[in-house]
C-alpha atoms as a PDB file:
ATOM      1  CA  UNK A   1       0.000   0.000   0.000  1.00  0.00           C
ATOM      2  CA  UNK A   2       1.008   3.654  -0.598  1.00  0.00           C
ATOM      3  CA  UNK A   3       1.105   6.114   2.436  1.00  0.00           C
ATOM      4  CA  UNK A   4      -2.325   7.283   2.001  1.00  0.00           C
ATOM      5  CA  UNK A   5      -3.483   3.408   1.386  1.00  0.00           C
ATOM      6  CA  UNK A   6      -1.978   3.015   4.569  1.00  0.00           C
ATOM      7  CA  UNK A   7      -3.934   5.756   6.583  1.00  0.00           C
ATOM      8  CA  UNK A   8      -7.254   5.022   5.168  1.00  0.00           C
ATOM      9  CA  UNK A   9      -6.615   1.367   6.460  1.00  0.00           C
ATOM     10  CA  UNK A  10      -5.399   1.759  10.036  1.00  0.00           C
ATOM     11  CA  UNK A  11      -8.039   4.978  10.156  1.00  0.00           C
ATOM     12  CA  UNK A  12     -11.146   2.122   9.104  1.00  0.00           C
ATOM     13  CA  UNK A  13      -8.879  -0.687  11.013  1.00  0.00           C
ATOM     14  CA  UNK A  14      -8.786   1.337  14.225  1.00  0.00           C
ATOM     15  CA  UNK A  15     -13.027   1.996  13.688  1.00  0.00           C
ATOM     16  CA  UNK A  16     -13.711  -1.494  13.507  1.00  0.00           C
ATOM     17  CA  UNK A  17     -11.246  -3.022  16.043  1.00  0.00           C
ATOM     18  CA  UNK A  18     -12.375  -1.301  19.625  1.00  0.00           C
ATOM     19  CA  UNK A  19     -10.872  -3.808  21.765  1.00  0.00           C
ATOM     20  CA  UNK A  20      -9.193  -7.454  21.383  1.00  0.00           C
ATOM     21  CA  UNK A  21      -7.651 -10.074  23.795  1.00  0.00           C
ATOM     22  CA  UNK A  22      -5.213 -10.946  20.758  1.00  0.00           C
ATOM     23  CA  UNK A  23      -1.649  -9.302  20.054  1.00  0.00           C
ATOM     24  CA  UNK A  24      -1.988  -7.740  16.554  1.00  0.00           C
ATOM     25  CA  UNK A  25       0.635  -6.829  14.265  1.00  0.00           C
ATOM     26  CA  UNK A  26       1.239  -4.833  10.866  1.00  0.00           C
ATOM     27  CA  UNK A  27       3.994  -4.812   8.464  1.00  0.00           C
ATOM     28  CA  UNK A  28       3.179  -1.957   5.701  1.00  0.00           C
ATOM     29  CA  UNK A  29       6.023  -1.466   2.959  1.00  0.00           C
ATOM     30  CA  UNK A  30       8.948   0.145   4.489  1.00  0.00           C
ATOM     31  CA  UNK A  31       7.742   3.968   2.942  1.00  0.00           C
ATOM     32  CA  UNK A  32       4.428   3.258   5.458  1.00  0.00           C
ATOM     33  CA  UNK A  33       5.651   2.210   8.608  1.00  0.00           C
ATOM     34  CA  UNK A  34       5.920   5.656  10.248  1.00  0.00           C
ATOM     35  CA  UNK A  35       2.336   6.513   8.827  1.00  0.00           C
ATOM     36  CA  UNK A  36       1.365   3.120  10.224  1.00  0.00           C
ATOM     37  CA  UNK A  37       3.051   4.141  13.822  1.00  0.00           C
ATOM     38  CA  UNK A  38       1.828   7.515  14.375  1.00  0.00           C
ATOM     39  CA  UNK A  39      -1.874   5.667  13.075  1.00  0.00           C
ATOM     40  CA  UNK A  40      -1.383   3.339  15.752  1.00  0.00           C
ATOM     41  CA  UNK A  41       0.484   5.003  18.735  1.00  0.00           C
ATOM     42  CA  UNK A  42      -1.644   4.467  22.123  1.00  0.00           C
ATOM     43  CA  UNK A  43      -2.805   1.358  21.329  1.00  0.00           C
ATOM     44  CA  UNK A  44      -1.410  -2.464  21.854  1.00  0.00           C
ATOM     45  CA  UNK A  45      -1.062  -3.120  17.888  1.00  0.00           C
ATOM     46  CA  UNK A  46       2.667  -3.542  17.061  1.00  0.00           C
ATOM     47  CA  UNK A  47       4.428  -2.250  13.543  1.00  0.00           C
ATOM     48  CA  UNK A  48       6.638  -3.870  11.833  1.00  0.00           C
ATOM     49  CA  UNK A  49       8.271  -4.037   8.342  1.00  0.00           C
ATOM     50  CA  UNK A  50       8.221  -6.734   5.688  1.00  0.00           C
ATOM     51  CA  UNK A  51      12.240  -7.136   5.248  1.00  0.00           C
ATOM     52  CA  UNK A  52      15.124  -5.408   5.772  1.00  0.00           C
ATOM     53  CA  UNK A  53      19.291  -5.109   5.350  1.00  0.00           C
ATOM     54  CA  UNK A  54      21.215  -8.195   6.896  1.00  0.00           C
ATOM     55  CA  UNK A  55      23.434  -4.759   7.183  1.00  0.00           C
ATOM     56  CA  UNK A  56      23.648  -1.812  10.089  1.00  0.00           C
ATOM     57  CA  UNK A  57      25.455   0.192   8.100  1.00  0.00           C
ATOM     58  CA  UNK A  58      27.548   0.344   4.893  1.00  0.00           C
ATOM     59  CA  UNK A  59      28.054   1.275   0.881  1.00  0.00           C
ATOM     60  CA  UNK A  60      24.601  -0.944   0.388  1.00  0.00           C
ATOM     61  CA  UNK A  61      22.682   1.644  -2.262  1.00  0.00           C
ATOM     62  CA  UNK A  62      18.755   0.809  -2.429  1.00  0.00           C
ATOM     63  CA  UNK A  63      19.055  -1.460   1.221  1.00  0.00           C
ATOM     64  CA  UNK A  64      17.194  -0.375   4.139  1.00  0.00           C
ATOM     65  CA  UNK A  65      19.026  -1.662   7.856  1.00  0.00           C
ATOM     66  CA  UNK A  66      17.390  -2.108  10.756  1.00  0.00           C
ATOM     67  CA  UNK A  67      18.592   0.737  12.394  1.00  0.00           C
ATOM     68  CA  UNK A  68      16.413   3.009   9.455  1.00  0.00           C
ATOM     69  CA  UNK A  69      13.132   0.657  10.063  1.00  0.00           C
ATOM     70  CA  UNK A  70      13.555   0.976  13.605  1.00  0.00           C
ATOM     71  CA  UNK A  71      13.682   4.468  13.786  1.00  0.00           C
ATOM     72  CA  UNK A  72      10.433   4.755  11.679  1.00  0.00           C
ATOM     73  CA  UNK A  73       8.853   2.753  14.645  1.00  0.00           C
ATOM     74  CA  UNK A  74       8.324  -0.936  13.429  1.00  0.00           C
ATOM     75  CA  UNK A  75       8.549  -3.046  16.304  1.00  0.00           C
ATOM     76  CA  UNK A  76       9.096  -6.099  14.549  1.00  0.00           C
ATOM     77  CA  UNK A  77      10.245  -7.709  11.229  1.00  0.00           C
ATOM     78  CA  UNK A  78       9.385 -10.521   9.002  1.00  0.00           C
ATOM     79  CA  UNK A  79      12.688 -12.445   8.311  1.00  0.00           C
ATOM     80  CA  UNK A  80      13.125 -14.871   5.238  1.00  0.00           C
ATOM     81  CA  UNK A  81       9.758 -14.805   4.118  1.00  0.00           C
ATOM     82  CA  UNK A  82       8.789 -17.389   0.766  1.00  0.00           C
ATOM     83  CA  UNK A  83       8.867 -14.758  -1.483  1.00  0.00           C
ATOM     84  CA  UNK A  84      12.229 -13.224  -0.556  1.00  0.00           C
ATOM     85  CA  UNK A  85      13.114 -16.783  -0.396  1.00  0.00           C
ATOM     86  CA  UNK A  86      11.473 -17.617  -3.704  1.00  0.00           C
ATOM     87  CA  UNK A  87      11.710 -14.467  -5.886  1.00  0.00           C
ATOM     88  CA  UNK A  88      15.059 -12.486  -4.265  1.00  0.00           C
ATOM     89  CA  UNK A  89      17.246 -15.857  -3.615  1.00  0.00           C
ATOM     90  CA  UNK A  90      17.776 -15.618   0.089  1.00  0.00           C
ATOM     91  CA  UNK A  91      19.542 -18.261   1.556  1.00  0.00           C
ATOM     92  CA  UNK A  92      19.992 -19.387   4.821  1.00  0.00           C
ATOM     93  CA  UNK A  93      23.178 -17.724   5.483  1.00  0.00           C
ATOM     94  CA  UNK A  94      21.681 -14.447   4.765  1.00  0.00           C
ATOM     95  CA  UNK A  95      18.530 -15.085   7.112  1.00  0.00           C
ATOM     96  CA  UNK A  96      20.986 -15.778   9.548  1.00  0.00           C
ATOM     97  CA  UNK A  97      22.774 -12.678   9.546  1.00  0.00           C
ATOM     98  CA  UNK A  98      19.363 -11.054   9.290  1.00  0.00           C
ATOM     99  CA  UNK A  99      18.263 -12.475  12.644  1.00  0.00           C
ATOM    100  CA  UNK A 100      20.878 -11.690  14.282  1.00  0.00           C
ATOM    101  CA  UNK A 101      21.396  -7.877  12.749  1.00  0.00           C
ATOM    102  CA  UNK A 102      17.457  -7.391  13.934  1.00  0.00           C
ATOM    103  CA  UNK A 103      18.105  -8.738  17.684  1.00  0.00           C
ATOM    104  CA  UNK A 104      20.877  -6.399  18.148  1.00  0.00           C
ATOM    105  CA  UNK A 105      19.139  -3.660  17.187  1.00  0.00           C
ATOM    106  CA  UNK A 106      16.072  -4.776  19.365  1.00  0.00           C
ATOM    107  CA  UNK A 107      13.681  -5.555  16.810  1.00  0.00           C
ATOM    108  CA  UNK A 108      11.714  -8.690  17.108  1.00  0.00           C
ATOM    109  CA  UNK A 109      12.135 -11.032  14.633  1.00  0.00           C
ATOM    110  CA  UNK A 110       9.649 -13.221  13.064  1.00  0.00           C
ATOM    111  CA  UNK A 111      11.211 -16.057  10.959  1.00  0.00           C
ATOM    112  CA  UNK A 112       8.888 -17.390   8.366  1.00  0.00           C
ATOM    113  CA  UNK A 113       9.784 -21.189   7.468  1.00  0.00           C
ATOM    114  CA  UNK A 114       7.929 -23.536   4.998  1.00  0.00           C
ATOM    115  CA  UNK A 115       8.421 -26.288   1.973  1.00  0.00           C
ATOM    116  CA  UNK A 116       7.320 -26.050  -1.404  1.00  0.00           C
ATOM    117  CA  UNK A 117       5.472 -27.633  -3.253  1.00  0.00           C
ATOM    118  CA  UNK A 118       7.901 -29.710  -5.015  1.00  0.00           C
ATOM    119  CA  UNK A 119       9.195 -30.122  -1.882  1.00  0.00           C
ATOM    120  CA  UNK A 120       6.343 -31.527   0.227  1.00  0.00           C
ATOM    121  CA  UNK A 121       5.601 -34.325  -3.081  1.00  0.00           C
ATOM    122  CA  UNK A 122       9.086 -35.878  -2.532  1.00  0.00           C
ATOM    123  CA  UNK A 123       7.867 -35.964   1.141  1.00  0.00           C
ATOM    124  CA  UNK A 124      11.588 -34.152   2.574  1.00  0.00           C
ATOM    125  CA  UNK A 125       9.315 -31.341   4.538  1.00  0.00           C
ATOM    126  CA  UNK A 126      10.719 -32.171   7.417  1.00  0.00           C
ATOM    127  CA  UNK A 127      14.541 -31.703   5.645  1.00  0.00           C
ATOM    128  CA  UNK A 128      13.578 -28.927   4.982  1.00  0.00           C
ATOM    129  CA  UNK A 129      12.210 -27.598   7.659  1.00  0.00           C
ATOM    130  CA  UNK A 130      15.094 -28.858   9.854  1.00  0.00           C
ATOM    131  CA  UNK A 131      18.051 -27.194   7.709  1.00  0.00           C
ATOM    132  CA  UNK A 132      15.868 -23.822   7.527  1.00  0.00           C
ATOM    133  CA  UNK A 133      15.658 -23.243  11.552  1.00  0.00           C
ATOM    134  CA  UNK A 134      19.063 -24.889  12.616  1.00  0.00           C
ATOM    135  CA  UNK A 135      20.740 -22.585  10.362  1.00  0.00           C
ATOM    136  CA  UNK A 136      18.344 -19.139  10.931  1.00  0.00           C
ATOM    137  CA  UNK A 137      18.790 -20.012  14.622  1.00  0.00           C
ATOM    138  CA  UNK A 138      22.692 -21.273  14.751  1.00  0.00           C
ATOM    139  CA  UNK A 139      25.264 -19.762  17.748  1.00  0.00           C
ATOM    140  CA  UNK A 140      22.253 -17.674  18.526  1.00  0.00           C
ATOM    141  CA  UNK A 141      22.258 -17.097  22.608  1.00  0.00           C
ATOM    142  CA  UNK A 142      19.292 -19.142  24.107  1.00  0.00           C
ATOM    143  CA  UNK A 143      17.975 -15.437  25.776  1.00  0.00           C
ATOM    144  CA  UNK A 144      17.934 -14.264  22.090  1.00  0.00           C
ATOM    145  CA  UNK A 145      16.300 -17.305  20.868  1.00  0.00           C
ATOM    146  CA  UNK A 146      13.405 -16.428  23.354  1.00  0.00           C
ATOM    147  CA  UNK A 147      12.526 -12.975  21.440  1.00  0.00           C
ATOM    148  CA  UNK A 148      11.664 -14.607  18.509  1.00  0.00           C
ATOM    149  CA  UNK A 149       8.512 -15.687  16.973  1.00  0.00           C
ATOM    150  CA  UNK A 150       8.795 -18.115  14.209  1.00  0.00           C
ATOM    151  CA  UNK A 151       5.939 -18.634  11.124  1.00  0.00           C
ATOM    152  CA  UNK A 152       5.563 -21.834   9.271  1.00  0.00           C
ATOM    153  CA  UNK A 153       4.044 -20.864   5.713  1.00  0.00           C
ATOM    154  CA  UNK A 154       3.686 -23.617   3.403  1.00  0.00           C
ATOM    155  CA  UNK A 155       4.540 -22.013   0.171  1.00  0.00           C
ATOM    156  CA  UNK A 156       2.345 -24.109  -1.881  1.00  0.00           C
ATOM    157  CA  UNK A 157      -0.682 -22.623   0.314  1.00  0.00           C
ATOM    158  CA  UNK A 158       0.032 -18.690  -0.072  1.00  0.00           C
ATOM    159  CA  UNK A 159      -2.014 -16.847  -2.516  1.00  0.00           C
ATOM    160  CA  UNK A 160      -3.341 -20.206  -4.040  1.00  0.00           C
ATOM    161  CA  UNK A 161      -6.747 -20.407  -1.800  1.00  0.00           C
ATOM    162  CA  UNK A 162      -5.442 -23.727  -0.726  1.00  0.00           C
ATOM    163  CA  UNK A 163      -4.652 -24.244   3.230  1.00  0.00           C
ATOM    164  CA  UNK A 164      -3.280 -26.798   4.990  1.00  0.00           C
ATOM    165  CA  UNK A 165      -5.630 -28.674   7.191  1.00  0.00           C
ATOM    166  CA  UNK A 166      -5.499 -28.160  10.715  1.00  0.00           C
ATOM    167  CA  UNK A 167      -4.187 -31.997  10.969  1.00  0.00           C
ATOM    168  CA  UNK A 168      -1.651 -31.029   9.272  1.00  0.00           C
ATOM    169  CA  UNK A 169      -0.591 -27.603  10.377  1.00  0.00           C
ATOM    170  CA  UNK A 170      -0.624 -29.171  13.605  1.00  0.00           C
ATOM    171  CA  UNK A 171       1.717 -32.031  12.980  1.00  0.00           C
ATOM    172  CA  UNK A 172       3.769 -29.556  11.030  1.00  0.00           C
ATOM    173  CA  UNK A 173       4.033 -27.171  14.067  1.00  0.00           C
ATOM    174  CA  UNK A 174       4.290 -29.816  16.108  1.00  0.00           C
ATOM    175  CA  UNK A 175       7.510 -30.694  14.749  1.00  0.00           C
ATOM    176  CA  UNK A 176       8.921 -27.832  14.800  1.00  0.00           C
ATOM    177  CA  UNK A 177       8.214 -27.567  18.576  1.00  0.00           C
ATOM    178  CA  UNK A 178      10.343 -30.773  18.986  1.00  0.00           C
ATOM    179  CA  UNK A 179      12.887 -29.582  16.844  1.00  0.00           C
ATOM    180  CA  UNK A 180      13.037 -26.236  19.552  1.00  0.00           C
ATOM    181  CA  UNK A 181      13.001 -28.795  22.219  1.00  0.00           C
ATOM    182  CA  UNK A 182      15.908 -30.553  21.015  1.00  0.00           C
ATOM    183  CA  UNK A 183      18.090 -27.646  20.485  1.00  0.00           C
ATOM    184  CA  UNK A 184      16.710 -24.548  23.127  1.00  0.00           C
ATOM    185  CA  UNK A 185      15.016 -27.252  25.481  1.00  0.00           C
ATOM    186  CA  UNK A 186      11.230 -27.829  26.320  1.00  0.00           C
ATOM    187  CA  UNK A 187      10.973 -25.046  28.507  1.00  0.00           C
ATOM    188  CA  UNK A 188      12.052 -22.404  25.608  1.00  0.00           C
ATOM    189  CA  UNK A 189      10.478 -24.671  22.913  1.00  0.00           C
ATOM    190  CA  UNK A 190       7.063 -23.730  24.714  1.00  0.00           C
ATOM    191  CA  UNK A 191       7.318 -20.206  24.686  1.00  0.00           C
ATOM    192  CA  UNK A 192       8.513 -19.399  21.204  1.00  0.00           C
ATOM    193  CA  UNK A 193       5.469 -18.389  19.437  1.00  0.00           C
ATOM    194  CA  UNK A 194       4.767 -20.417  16.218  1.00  0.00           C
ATOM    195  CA  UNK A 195       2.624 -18.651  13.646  1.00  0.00           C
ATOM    196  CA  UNK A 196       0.248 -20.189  10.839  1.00  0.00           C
ATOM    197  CA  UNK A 197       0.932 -18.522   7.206  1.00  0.00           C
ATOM    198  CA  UNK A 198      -0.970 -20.226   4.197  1.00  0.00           C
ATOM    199  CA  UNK A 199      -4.074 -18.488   2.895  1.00  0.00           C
ATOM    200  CA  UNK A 200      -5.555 -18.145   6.217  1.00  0.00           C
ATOM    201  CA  UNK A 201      -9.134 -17.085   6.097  1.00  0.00           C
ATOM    202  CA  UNK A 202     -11.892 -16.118   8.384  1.00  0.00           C
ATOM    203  CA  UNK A 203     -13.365 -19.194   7.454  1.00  0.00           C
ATOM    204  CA  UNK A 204     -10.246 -21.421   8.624  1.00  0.00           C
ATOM    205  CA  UNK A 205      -9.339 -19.902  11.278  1.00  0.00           C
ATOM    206  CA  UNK A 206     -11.550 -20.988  14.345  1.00  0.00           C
ATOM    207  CA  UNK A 207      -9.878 -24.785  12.943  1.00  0.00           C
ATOM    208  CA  UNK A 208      -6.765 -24.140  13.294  1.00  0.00           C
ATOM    209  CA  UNK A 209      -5.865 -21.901  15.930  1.00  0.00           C
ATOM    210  CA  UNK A 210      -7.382 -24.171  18.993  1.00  0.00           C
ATOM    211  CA  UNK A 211      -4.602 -26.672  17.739  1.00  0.00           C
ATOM    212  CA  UNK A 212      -2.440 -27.200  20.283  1.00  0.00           C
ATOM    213  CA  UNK A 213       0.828 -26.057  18.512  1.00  0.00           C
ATOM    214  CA  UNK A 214      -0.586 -23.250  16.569  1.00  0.00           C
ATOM    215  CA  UNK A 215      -0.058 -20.191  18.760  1.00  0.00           C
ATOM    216  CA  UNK A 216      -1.194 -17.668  15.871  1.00  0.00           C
ATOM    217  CA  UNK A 217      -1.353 -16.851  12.480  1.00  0.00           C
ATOM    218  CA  UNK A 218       0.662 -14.941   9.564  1.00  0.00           C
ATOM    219  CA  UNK A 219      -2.062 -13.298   7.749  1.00  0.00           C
ATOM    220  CA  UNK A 220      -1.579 -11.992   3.739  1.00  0.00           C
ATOM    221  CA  UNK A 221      -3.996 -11.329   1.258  1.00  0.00           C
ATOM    222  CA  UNK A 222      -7.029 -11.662   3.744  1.00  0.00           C
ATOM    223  CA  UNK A 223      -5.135  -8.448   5.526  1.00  0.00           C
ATOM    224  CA  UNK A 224      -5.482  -6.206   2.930  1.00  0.00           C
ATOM    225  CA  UNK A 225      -8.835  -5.573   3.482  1.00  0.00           C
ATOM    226  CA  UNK A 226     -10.245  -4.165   6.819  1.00  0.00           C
ATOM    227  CA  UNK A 227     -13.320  -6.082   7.164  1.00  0.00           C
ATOM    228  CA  UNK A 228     -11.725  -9.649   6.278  1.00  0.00           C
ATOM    229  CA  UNK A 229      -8.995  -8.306   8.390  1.00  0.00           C
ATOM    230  CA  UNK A 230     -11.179  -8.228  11.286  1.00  0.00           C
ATOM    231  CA  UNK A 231     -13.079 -10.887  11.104  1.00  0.00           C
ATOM    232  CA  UNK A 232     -10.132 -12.852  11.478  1.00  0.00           C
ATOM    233  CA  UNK A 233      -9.159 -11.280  14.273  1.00  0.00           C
ATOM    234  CA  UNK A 234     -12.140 -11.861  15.823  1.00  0.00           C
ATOM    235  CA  UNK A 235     -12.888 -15.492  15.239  1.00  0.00           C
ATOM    236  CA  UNK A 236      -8.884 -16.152  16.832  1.00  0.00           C
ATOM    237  CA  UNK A 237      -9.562 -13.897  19.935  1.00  0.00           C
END
């Protein structure tokens, strides 16, 4: 959205949302965020951005570092997302440095994991899955680790209308939980948030946020638009 796309949403957003139990965030594109803050100061929803420099500082033309985003007020940032994965080649290594560039500056960041579609027929999700949070999360301090909120996103789910069912988001989120537990330990593995992503819906969403494992969702195309927007919101809360 542009800036003034922005504003008319969080101006209807903040109309229709008076009060919720849940914890709400927003990315908007990085030229929104501080319309998006000052839209949203005095309440509990948290900005964030959509991406941002594995960099602090340096000769990096056309990047923008955490220490810009932060100072436009996002809160949080989305971290190796499928389509910087998919369409902007980012690997593991750079996710890495991401994660760890966002943390210092005291951002929160929200790692988005997930298989394709190729991927999940020659059944090596779980590979896949493993590789992509050992190496976001390697030689990261366990009191970092605990800032972060991870999102699994099936790729072959976003922007097609299909979903994963709640069997097997669960099973998928369940795994990752072990895989937590195996490196951080169960205590930790229980308290890192683990998001939903894959065309999530109001219509999907009462199924699969009581799963046990699913602690929240990562919300795309169904965000754009206020009422949809809400609706989620208020069939998870």
């Amino acid at each position: 959205m542009t800036m003034q796309e922005t504003e008319k949403f969080m101006q209807e957003f903040f109309a229709s949302v008076k009060k919720t139990s849940c914890v709400v965030g927003i990315a908007p594109p990085f030229t929104s965020i501080t319309v998006a803050t000052k839209k949203a100061q005095g309440s509990q929803v948290y900005i964030g951005a959509q991406n941002m420099s594995e960099h602090l500082h340096g000769a990096y033309t056309g990047e923008v570092s955490p220490v810009m985003i932060k100072e436009a007020g996002a809160q949080f940032v989305l971290i190796g997302h499928s389509e910087r994965r998919l369409h902007f080649h980012e690997n593991n290594r750079i996710i890495r440095h991401k994660m760890r560039s966002a943390l210092q500056e005291g951002l929160i960041p929200l790692l988005c994991i997930g298989e394709t579609q190729e991927e999940r027929e020659h059944n090596i999700t779980k590979k896949v899955l493993t590789v992509q949070l050992n190496e976001a999360l390697q030689d990261l301090p366990k009191e970092d680790v605990k800032k972060i909120l991870i999102a699994y996103e099936p790729v072959w789910a976003i922007g097609t209308g299909q979903t994963a069912t709640s069997k097997i988001a669960q099973e998928t989120h369940h795994f990752c939980r072990s895989l937590l537990a195996n490196s951080l330990g169960k205590a930790i593995a229980e308290k890192i948030p683990i998001l939903y992503g894959g065309s999530v819906r109001s219509e999907n969403i009462a199924q699969l946020i009581i799963q046990p494992d699913i602690d929240g969702v990562l919300v795309g195309g169904a965000s754009l638009n206020v009422e949809s927007f809400v609706k989620i919101i208020n069939a998870a809360c």
